[in-house]
Protein backbone atom coordinates (compact mmCIF):
# COMPACT_ATOMS: atom_id res chain seq x y z
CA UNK A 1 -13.30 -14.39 -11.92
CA UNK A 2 -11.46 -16.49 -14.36
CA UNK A 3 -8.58 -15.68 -15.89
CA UNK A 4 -8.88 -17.74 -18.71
CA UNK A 5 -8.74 -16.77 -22.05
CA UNK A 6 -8.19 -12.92 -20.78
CA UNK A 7 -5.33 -10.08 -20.99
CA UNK A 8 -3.69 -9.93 -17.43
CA UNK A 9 -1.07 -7.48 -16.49
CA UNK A 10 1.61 -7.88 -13.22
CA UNK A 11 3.57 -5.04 -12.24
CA UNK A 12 6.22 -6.34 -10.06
CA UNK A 13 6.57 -9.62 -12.24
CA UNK A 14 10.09 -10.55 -12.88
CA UNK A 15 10.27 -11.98 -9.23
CA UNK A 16 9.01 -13.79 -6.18
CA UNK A 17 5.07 -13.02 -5.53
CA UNK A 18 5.05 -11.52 -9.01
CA UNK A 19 6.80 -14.40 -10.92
CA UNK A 20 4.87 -16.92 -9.80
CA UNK A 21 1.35 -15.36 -10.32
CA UNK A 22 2.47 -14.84 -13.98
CA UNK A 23 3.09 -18.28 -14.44
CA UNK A 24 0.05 -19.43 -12.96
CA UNK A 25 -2.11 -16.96 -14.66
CA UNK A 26 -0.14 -18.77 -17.72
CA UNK A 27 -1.41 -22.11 -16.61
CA UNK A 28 -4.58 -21.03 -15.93
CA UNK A 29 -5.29 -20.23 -19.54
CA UNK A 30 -4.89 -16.31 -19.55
CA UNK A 31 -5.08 -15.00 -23.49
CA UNK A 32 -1.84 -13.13 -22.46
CA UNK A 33 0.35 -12.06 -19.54
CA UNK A 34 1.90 -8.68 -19.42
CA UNK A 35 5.28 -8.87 -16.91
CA UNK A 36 5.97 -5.59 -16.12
CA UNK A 37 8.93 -4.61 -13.86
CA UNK A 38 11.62 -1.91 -13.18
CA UNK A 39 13.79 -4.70 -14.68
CA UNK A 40 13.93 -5.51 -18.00
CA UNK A 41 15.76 -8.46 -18.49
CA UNK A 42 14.11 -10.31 -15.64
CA UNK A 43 10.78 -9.26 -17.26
CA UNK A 44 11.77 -11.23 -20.49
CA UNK A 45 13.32 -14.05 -18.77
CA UNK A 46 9.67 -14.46 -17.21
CA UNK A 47 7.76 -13.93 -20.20
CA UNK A 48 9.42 -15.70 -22.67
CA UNK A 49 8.36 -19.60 -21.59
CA UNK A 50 5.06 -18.42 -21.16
CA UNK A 51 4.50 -16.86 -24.43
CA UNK A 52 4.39 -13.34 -22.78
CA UNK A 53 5.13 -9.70 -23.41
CA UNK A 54 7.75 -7.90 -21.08
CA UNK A 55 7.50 -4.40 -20.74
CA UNK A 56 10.26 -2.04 -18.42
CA UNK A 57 8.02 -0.15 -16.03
CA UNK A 58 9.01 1.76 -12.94
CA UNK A 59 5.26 1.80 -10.70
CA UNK A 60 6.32 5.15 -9.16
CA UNK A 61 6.07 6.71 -12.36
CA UNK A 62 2.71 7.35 -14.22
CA UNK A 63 3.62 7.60 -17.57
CA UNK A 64 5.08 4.33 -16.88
CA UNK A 65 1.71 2.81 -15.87
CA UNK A 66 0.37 5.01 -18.55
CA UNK A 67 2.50 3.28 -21.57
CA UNK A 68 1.89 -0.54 -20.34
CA UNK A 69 -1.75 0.00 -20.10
CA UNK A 70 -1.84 1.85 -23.46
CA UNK A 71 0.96 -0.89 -25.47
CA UNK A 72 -1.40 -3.55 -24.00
CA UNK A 73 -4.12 -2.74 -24.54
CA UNK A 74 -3.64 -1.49 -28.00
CA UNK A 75 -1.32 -4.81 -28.59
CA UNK A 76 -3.68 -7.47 -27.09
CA UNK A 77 -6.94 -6.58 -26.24
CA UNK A 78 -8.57 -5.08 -23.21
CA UNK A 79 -6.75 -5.60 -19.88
CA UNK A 80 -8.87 -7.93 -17.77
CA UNK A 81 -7.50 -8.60 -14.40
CA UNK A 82 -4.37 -5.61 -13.49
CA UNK A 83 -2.48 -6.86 -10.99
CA UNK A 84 -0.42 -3.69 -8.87
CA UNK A 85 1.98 -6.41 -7.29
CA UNK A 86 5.31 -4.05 -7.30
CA UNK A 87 6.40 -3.81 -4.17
CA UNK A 88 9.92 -2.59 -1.60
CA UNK A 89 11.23 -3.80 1.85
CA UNK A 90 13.16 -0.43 1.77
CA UNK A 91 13.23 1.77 5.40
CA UNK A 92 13.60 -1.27 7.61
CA UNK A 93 15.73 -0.30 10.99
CA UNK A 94 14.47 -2.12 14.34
CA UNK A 95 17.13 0.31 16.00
CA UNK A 96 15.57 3.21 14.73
CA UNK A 97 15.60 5.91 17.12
CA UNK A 98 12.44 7.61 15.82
CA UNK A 99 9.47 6.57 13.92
CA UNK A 100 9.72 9.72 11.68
CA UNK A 101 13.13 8.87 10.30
CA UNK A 102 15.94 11.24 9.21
CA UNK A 103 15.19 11.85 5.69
CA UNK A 104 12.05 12.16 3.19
CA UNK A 105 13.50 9.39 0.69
CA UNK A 106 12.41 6.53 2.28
CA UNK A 107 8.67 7.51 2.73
CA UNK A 108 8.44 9.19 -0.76
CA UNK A 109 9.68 6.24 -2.61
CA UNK A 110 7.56 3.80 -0.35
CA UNK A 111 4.48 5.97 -1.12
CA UNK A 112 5.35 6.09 -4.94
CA UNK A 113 5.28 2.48 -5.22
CA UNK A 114 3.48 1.02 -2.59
CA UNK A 115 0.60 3.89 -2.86
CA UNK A 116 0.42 6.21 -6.07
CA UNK A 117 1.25 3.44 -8.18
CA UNK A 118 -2.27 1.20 -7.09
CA UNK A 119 -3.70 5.05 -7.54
CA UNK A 120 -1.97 5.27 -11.12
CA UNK A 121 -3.88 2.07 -12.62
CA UNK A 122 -6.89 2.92 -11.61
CA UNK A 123 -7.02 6.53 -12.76
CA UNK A 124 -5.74 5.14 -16.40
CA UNK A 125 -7.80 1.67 -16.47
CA UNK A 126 -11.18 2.72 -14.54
CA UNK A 127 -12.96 4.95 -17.48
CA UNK A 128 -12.00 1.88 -19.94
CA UNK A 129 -13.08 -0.64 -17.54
CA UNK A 130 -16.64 1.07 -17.10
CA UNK A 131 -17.37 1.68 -20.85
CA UNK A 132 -17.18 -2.20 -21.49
CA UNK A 133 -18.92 -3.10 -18.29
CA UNK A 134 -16.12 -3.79 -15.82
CA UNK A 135 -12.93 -5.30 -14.93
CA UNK A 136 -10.47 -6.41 -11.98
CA UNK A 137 -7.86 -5.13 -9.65
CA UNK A 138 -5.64 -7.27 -7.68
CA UNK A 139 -3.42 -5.30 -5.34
CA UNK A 140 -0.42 -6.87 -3.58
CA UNK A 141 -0.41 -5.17 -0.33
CA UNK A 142 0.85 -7.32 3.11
CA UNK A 143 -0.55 -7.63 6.20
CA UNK A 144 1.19 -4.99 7.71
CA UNK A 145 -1.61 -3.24 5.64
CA UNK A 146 -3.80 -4.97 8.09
CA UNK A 147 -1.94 -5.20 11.24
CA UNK A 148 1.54 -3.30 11.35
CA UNK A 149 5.35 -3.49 10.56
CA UNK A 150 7.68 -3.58 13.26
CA UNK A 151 10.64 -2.03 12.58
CA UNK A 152 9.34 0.06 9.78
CA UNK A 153 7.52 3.11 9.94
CA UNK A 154 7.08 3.76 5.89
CA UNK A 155 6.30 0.40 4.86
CA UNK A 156 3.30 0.12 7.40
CA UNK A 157 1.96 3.42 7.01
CA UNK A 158 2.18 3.19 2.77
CA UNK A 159 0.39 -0.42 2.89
CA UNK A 160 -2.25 0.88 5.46
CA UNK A 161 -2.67 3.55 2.99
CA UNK A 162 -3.06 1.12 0.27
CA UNK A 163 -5.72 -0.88 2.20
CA UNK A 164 -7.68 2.23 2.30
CA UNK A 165 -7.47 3.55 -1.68
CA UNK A 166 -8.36 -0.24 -2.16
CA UNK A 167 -11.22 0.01 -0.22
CA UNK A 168 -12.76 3.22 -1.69
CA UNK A 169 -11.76 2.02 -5.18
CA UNK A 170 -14.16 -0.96 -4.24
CA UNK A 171 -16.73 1.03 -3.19
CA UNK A 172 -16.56 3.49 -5.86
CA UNK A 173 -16.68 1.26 -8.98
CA UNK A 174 -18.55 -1.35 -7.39
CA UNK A 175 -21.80 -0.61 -9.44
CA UNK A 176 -19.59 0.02 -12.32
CA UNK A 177 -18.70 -3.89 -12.60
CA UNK A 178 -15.51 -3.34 -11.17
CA UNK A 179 -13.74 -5.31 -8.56
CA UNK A 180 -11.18 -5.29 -6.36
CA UNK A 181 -8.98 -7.89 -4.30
CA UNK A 182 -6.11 -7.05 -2.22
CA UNK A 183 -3.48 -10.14 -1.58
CA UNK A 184 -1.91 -9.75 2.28
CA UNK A 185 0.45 -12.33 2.85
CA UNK A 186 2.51 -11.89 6.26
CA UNK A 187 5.98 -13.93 5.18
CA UNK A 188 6.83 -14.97 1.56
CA UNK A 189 9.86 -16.74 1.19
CA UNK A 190 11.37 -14.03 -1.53
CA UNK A 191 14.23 -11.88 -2.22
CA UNK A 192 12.24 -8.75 -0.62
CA UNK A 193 11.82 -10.76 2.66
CA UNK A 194 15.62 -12.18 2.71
CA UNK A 195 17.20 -8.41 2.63
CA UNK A 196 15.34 -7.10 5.92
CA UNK A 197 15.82 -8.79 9.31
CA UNK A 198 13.92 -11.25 10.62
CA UNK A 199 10.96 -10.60 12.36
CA UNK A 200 7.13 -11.22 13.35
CA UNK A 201 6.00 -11.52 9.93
CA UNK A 202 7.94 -14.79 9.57
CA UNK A 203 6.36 -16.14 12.38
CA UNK A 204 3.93 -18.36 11.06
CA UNK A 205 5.93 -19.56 9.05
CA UNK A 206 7.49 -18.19 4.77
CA UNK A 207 5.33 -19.78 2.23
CA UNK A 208 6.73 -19.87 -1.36
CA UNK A 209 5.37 -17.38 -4.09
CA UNK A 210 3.65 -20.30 -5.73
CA UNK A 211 2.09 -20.97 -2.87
CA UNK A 212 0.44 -17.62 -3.02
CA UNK A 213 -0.11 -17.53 -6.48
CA UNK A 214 -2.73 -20.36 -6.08
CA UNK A 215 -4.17 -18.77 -3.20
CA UNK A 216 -4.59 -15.12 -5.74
CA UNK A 217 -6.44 -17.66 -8.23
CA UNK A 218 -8.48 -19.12 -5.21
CA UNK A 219 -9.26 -15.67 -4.52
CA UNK A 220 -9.95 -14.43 -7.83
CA UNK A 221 -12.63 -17.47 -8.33
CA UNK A 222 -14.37 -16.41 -5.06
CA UNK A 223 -14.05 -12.56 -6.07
CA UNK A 224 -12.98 -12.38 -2.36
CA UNK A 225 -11.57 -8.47 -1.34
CA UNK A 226 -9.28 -9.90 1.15
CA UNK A 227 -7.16 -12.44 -0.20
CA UNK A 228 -4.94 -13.71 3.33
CA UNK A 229 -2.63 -16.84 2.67
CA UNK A 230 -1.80 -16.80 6.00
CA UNK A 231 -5.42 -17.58 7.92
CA UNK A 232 -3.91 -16.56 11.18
CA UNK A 233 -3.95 -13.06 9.80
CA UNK A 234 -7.76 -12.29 10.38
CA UNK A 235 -7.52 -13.92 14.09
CA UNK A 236 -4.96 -10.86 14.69
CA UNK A 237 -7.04 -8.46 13.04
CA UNK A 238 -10.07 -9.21 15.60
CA UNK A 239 -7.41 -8.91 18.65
CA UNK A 240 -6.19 -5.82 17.10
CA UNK A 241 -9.71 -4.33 16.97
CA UNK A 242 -10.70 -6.00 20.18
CA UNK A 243 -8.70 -4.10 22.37
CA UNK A 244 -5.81 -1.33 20.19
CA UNK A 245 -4.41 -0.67 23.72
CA UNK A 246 -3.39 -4.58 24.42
CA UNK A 247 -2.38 -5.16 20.84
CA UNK A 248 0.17 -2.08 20.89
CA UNK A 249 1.48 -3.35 24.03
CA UNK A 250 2.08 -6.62 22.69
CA UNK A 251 3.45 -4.89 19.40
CA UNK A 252 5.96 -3.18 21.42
CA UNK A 253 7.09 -5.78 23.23
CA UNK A 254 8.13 -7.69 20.01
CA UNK A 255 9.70 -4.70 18.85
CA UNK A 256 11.69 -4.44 21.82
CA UNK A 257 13.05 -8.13 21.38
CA UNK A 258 13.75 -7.43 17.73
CA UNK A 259 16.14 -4.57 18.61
CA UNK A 260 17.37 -7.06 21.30
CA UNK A 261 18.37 -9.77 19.11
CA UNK A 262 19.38 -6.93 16.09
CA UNK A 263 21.48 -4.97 18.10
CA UNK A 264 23.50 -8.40 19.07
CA UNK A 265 24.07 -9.48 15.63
């Protein structure tokens, strides 16, 4: 896919992975890029030097969804490429005493927007998308969608989830003309990534969100499902499937050096 000369929405897009997509999209010749974000100010600030339109839009909520696809649509043309980028580092503890947490709110909000939200687009943009032959979904996942999160419970299980809507929303819409690419970085050198400790996903090193946003266009061109910045990631993936028992082992070891090193600081 190209995006030039199409509509292009980014939910997550006053920020880091988000940002930076917009503006390349922008560069790339896109007709027009819709920033959406919880924030409404940083959705203008982003907008505004690339001849965008902002809109406030919290991804947990589907008449949210619902009124960017709608005000987009009905304001510039048919949405191309949506891109479900929102994302939260929320429910991080390495000294968690047990994976299943003490309260709900962590796992409801991290299913809300790292789950329901990709679920959201689709159910609004899918019957448009197949009465004019088609269209594109880029998801912003992670590779913990791939592999795992130490150290969080809800943010691997929601982005394992999302791997798997992704999946069947590929397979379902395939004949429709409707594709799908999900984007799983491991570390991105963004605000998200600064607020929760350190850990394995920064261990090949924190590219910068423009970095990634030329990998998404790489991706896009190749119509590629897995988009993976970091290469190393599909080398895990095979030792992961290769043998699950040696893999968790070696999981839990790192998880025991991360509550090593946390509980110390």
């Amino acid at each position: 896919m190209q995006v030039t000369g199409k509509v292009v929405v980014v939910t997550g897009g006053a920020n880091g992975i988000g940002k930076a997509m917009c503006e390349a999209f922008h560069r790339a010749g896109a007709a027009k890029v819709v920033v959406a974000d919880i924030d409404p100010a940083g959705s203008r600030a982003v907008a505004t030097p690339i001849g965008g339109a902002a809109f406030k839009c919290d991804v947990g909520k589907e008449k949210d969804i619902l009124h960017v696809i709608e005000e987009t649509e009905n304001q510039f043309g048919p949405i191309a490429l949506f891109c479900s980028n929102a994302g939260i580092g929320g429910g991080f503890d390495p000294l968690s005493s047990n994976a299943g947490g003490t309260s709900d709110e962590p796992w409801s909000r991290s299913w809300a927007v790292h789950v329901m939200a990709h679920v959201y687009a689709a159910r609004h943009l899918i019957p448009r998308m197949k009465a004019r032959g088609g269209g594109y979904f880029l998801n912003t996942i992670s590779a913990a969608g791939l592999l795992s999160q130490v150290g969080s419970p809800a943010y691997s299980t929601t982005k394992h989830a999302a791997v798997g809507f992704a999946e069947n929303l590929a397979i379902s819409h395939k004949d429709d003309g409707i594709k799908v690419s999900i984007l799983c970085p491991q570390g991105v050198d963004t605000a998200m990534l600064r607020s929760i400790p350190k850990g394995p996903q920064s261990g090949d090193g924190d590219l910068t969100p423009e970095q990634v946003a030329q990998d998404v266009l790489a991706g896009l061109e190749q119509e590629t499902f897995v988009i993976l910045p970091h290469p190393q990631v599909l080398g895990y993936m095979r030792k992961k499937t290769e043998n699950y028992d040696r893999w968790i082992a070696g999981m839990a070891k790192i998880q025991a050096k991360m509550r090593e090193a946390y509980g110390k600081s």
